[in-house]
N, C-alpha and C. Protein backbone atom coordinates (compact mmCIF):
# COMPACT_ATOMS: atom_id res chain seq x y z
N UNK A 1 -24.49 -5.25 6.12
CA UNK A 1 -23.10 -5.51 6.37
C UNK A 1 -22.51 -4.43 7.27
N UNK A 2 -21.61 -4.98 8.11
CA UNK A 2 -21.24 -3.93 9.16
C UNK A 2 -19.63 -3.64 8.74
N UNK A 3 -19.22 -1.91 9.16
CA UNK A 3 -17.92 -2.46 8.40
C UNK A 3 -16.59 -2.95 9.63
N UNK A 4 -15.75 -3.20 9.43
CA UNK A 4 -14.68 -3.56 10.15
C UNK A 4 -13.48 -2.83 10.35
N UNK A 5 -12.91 -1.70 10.86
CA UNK A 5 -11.64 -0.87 11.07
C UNK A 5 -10.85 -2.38 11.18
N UNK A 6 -9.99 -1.87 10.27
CA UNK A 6 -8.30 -2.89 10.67
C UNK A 6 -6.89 -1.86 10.90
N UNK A 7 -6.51 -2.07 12.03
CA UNK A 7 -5.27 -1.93 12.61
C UNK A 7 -4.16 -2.78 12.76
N UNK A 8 -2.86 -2.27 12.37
CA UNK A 8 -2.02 -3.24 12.93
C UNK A 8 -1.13 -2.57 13.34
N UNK A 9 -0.16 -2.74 14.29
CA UNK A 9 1.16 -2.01 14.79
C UNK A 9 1.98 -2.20 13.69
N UNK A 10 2.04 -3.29 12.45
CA UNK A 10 3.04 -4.03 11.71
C UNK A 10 3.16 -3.04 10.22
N UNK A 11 2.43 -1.66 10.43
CA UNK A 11 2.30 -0.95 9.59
C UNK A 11 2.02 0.97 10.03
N UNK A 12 2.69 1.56 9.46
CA UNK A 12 2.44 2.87 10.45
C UNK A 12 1.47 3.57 10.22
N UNK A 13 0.75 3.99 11.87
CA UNK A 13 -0.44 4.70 12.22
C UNK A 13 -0.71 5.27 11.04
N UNK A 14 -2.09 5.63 11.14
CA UNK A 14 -2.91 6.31 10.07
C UNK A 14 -2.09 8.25 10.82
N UNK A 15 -1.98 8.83 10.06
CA UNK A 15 -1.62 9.83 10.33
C UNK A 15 -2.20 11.38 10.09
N UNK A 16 -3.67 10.86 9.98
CA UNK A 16 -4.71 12.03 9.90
C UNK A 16 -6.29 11.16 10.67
N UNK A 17 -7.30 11.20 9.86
CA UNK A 17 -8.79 11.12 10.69
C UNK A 17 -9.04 9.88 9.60
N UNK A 18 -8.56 9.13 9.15
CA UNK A 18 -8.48 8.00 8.56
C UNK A 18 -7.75 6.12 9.12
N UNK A 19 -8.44 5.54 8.58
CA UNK A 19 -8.02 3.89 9.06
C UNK A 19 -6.84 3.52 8.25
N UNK A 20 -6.03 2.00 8.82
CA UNK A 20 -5.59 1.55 8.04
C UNK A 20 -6.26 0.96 7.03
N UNK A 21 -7.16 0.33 7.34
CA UNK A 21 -7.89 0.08 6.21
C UNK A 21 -9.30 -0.20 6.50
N UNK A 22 -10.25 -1.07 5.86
CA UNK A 22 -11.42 -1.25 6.52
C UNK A 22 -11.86 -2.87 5.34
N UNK A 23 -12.66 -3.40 6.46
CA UNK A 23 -12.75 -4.49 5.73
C UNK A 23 -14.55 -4.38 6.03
N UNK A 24 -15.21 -5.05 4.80
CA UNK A 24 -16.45 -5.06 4.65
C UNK A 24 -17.26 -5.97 3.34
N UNK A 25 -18.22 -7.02 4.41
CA UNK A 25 -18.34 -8.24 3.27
C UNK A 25 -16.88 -8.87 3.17
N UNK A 26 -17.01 -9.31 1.93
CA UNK A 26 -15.82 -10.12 1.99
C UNK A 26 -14.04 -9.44 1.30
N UNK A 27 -14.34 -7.68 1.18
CA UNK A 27 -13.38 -7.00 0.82
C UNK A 27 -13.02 -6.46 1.60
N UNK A 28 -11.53 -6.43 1.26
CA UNK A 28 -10.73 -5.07 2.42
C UNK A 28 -10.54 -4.00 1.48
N UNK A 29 -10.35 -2.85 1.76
CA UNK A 29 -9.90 -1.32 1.19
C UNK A 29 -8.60 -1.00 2.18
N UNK A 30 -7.55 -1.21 1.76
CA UNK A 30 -6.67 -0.32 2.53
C UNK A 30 -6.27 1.17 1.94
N UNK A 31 -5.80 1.73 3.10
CA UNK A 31 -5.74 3.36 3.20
C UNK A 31 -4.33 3.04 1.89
N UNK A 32 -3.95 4.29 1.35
CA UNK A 32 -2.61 4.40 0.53
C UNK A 32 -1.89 4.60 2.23
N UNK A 33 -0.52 3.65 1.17
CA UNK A 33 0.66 3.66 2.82
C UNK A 33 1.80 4.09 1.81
N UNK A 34 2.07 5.27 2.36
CA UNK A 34 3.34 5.85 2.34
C UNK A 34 4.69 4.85 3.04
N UNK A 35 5.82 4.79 2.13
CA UNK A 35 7.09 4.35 2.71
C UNK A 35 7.42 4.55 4.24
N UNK A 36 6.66 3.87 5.10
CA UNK A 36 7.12 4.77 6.50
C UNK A 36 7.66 2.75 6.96
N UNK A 37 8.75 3.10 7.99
CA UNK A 37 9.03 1.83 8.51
C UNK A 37 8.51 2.00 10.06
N UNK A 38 7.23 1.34 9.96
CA UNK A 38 6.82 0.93 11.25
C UNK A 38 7.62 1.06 12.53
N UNK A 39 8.73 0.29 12.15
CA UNK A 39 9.29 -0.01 13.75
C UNK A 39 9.97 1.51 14.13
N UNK A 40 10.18 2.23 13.29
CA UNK A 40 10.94 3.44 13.80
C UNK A 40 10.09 4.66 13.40
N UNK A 41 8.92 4.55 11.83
CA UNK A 41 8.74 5.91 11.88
C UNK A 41 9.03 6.89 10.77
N UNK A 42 10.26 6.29 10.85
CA UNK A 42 11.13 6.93 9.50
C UNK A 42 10.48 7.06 8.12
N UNK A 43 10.49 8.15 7.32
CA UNK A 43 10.38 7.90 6.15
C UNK A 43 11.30 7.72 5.40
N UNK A 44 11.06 6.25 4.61
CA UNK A 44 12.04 5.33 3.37
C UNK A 44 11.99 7.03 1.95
N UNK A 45 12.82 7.46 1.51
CA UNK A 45 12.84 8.16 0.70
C UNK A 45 13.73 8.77 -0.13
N UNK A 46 14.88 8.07 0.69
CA UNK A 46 16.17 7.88 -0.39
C UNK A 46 16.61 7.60 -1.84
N UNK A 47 14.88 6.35 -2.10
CA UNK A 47 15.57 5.44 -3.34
C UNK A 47 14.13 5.12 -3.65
N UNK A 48 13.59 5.00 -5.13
CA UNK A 48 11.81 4.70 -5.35
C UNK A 48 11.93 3.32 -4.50
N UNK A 49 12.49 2.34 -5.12
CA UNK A 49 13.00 1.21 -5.03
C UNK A 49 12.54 0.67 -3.56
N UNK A 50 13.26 1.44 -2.57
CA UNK A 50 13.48 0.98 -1.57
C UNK A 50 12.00 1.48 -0.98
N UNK A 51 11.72 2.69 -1.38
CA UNK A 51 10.21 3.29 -0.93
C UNK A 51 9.26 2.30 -1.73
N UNK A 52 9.00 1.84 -2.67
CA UNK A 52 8.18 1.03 -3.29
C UNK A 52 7.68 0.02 -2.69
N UNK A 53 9.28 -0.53 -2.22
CA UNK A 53 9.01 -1.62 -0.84
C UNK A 53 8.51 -1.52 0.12
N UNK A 54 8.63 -0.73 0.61
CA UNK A 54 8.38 -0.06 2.36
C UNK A 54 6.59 -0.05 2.23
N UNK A 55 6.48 0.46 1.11
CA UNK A 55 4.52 0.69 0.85
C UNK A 55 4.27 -0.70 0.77
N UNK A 56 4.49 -1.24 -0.35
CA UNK A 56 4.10 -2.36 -0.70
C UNK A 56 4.18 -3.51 0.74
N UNK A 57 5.18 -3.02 1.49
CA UNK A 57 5.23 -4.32 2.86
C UNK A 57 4.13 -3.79 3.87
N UNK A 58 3.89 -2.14 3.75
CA UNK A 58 3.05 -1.76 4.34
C UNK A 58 1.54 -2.08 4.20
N UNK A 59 0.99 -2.29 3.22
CA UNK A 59 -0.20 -2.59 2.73
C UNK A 59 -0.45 -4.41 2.74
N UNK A 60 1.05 -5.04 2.77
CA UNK A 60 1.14 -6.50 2.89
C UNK A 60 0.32 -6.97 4.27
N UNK A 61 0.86 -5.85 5.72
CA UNK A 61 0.44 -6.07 7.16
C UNK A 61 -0.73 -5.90 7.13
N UNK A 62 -1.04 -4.74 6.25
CA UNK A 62 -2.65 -4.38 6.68
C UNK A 62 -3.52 -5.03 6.19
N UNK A 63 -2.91 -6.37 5.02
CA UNK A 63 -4.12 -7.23 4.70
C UNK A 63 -4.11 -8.47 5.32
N UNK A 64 -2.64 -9.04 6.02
CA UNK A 64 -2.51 -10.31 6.70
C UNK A 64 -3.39 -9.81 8.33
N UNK A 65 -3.46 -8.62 8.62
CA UNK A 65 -4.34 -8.20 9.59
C UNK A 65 -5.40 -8.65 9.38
N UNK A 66 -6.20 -8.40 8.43
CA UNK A 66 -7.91 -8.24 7.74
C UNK A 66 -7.98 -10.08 7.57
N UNK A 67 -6.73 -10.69 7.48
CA UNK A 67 -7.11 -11.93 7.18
C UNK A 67 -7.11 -12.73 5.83
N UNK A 68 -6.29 -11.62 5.12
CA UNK A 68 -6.05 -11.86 3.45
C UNK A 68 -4.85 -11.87 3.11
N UNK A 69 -4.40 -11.69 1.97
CA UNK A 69 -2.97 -11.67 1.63
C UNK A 69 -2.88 -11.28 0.51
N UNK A 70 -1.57 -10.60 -0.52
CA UNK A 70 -1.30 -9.99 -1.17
C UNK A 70 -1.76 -10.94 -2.45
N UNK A 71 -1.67 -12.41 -2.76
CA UNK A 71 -1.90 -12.81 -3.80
C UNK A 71 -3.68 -12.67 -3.96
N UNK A 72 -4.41 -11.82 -3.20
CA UNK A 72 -5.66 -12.11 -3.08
C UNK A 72 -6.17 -10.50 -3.57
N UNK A 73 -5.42 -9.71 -3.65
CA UNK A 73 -5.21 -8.38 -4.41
C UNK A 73 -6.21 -8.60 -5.52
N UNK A 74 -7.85 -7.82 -5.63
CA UNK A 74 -7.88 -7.29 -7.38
C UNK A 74 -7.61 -5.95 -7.60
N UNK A 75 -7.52 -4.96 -7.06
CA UNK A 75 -6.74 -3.71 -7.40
C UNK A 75 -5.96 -2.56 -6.73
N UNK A 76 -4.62 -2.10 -7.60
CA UNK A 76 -3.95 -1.53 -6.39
C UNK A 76 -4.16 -0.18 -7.45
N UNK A 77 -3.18 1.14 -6.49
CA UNK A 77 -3.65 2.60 -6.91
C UNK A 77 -2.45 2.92 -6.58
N UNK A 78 -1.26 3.25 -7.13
CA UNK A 78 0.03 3.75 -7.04
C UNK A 78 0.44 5.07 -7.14
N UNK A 79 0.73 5.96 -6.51
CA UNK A 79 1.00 7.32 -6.29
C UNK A 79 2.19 7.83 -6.81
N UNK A 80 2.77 8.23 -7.71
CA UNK A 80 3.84 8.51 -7.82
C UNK A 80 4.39 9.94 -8.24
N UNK A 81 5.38 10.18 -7.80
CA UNK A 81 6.27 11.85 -7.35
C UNK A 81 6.46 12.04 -8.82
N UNK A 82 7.19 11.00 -9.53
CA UNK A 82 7.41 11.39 -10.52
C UNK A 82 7.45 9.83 -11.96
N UNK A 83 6.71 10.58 -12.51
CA UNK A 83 6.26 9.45 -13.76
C UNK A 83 7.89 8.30 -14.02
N UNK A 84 8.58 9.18 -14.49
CA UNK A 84 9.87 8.53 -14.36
C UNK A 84 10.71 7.24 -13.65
N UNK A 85 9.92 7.72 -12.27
CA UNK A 85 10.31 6.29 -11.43
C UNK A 85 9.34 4.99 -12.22
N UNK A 86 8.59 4.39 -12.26
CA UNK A 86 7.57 4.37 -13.50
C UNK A 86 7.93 2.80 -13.47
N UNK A 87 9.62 2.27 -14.47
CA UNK A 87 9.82 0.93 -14.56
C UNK A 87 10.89 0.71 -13.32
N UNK A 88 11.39 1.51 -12.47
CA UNK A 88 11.84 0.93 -10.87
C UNK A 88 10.64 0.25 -10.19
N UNK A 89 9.76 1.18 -9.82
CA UNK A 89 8.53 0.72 -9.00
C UNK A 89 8.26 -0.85 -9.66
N UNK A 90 7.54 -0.87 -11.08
CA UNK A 90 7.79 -2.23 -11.80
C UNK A 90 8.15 -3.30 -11.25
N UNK A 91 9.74 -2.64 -10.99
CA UNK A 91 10.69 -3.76 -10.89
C UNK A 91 10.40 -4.67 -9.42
N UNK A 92 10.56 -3.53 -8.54
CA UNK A 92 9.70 -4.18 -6.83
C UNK A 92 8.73 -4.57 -6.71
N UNK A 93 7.61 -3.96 -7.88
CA UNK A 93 6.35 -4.64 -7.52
C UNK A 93 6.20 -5.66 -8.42
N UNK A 94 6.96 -6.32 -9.14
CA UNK A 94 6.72 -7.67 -9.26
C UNK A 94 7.16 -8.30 -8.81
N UNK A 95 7.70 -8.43 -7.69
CA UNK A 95 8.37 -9.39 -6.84
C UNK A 95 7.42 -9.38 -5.66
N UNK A 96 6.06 -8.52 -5.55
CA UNK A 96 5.18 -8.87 -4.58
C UNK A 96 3.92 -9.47 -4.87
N UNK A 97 3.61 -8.91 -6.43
CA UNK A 97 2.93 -9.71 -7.39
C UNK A 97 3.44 -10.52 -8.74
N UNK A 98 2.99 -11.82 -8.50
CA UNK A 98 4.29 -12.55 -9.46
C UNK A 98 3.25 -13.27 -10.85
N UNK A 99 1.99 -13.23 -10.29
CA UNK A 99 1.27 -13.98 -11.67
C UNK A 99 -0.17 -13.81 -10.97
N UNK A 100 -1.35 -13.80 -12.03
CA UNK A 100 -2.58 -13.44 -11.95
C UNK A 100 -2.94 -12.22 -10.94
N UNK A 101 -2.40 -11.03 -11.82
CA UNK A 101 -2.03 -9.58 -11.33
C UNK A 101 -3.11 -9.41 -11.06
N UNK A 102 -3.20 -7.99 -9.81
CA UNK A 102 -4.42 -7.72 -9.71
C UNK A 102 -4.43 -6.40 -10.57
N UNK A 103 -5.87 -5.69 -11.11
CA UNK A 103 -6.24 -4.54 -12.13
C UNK A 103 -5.21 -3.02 -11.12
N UNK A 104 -4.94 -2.30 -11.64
CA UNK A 104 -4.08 -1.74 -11.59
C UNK A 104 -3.93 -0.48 -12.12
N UNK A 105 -3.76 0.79 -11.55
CA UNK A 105 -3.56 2.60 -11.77
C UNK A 105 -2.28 3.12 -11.07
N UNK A 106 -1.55 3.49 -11.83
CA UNK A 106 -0.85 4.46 -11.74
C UNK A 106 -1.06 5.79 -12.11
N UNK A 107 -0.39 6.37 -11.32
CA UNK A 107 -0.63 8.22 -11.44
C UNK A 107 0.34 9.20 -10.70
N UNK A 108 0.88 9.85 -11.36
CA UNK A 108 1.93 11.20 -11.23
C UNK A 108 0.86 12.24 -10.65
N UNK A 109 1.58 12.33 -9.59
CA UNK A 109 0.79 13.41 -8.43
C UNK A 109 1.46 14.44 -8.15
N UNK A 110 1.04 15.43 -7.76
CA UNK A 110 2.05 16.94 -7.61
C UNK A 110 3.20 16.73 -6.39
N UNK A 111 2.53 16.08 -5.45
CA UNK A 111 2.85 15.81 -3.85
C UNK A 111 2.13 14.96 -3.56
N UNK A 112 3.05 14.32 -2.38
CA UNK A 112 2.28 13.51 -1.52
C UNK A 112 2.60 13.93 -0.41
N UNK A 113 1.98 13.26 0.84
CA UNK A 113 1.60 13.50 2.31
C UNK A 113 3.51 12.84 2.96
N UNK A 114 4.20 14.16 3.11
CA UNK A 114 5.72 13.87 3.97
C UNK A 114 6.51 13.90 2.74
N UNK A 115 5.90 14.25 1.46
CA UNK A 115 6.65 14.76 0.42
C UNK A 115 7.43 13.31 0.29
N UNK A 116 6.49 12.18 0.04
CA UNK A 116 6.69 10.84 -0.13
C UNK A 116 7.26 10.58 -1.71
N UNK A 117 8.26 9.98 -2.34
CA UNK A 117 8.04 9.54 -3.58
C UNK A 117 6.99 8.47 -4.24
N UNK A 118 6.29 7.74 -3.05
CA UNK A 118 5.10 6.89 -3.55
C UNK A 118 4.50 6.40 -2.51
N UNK A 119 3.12 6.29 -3.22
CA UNK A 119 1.83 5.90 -1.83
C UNK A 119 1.51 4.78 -2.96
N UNK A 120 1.33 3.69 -1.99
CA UNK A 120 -0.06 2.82 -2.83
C UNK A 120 -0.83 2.44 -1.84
N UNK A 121 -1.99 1.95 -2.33
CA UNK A 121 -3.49 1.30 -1.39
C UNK A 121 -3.60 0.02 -2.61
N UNK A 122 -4.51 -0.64 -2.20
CA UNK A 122 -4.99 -2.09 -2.33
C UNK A 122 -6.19 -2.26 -2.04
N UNK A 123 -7.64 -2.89 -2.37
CA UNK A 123 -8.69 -3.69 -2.40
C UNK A 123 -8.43 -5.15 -2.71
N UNK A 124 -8.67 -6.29 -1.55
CA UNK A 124 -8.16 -7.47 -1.99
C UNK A 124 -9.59 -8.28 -0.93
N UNK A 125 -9.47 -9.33 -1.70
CA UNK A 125 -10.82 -10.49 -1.29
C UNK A 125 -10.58 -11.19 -0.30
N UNK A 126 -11.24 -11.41 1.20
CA UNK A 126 -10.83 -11.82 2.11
C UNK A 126 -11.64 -13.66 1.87
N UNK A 127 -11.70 -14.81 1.80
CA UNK A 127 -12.19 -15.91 1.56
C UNK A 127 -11.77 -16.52 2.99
């Protein structure tokens, strides 16, 4: 099996010696995506809420890239600043996953990369 770099403009650059994601066989691995809004850059970091989103839409591009889609998710890896944000995040990410969840980690991290309140990544089945 050979593997596949996936890029998309619809999600922001990898910002070290890493991919957006990589697809191989019939799985993708995407990189953890920090709250960044593509079109400008910016980091979302005002509100978990609104950062929760920003990842979660981020990791959405990098799998409609690869040729998959979010209901095709079996596991995501959630980064979080602080345990607390915990049932916000919840709250956004069930509105991107709504039924036959994919397996699932959360974890309170010291820091993240731009002093992010949350990173997530995704492994999802390309068919």
């Amino acid at each position: 099996m050979e593997k596949q770099i996936i890029k998309t403009g619809n999600a922001p650059a990898a910002i070290g010696p890493y991919s957006q994601g990589v697809k191989i066989g019939n799985l993708v691995y995407t990189s953890g995506q920090l709250p960044i809004d593509p079109s400008t850059g910016e980091l979302v970091n005002d509100d978990v809420k609104k950062a929760a989103e920003a990842s979660l839409n981020n990791v959405k591009a990098i799998l409609e890239e690869a040729g998959t889609s979010l209901d095709k998710v079996i596991k995501t890896l959630v980064f979080v600043k602080d345990m607390n944000d915990f049932a916000a995040i919840n709250e956004v990410y069930s509105k991107f996953f709504t039924e036959n969840y994919p397996a699932r980690s959360c974890v309170q991290v010291a820091k993240l990369p731009k002093d992010a309140l949350v990173e997530i990544e995704a492994i999802a089945i390309v068919e």
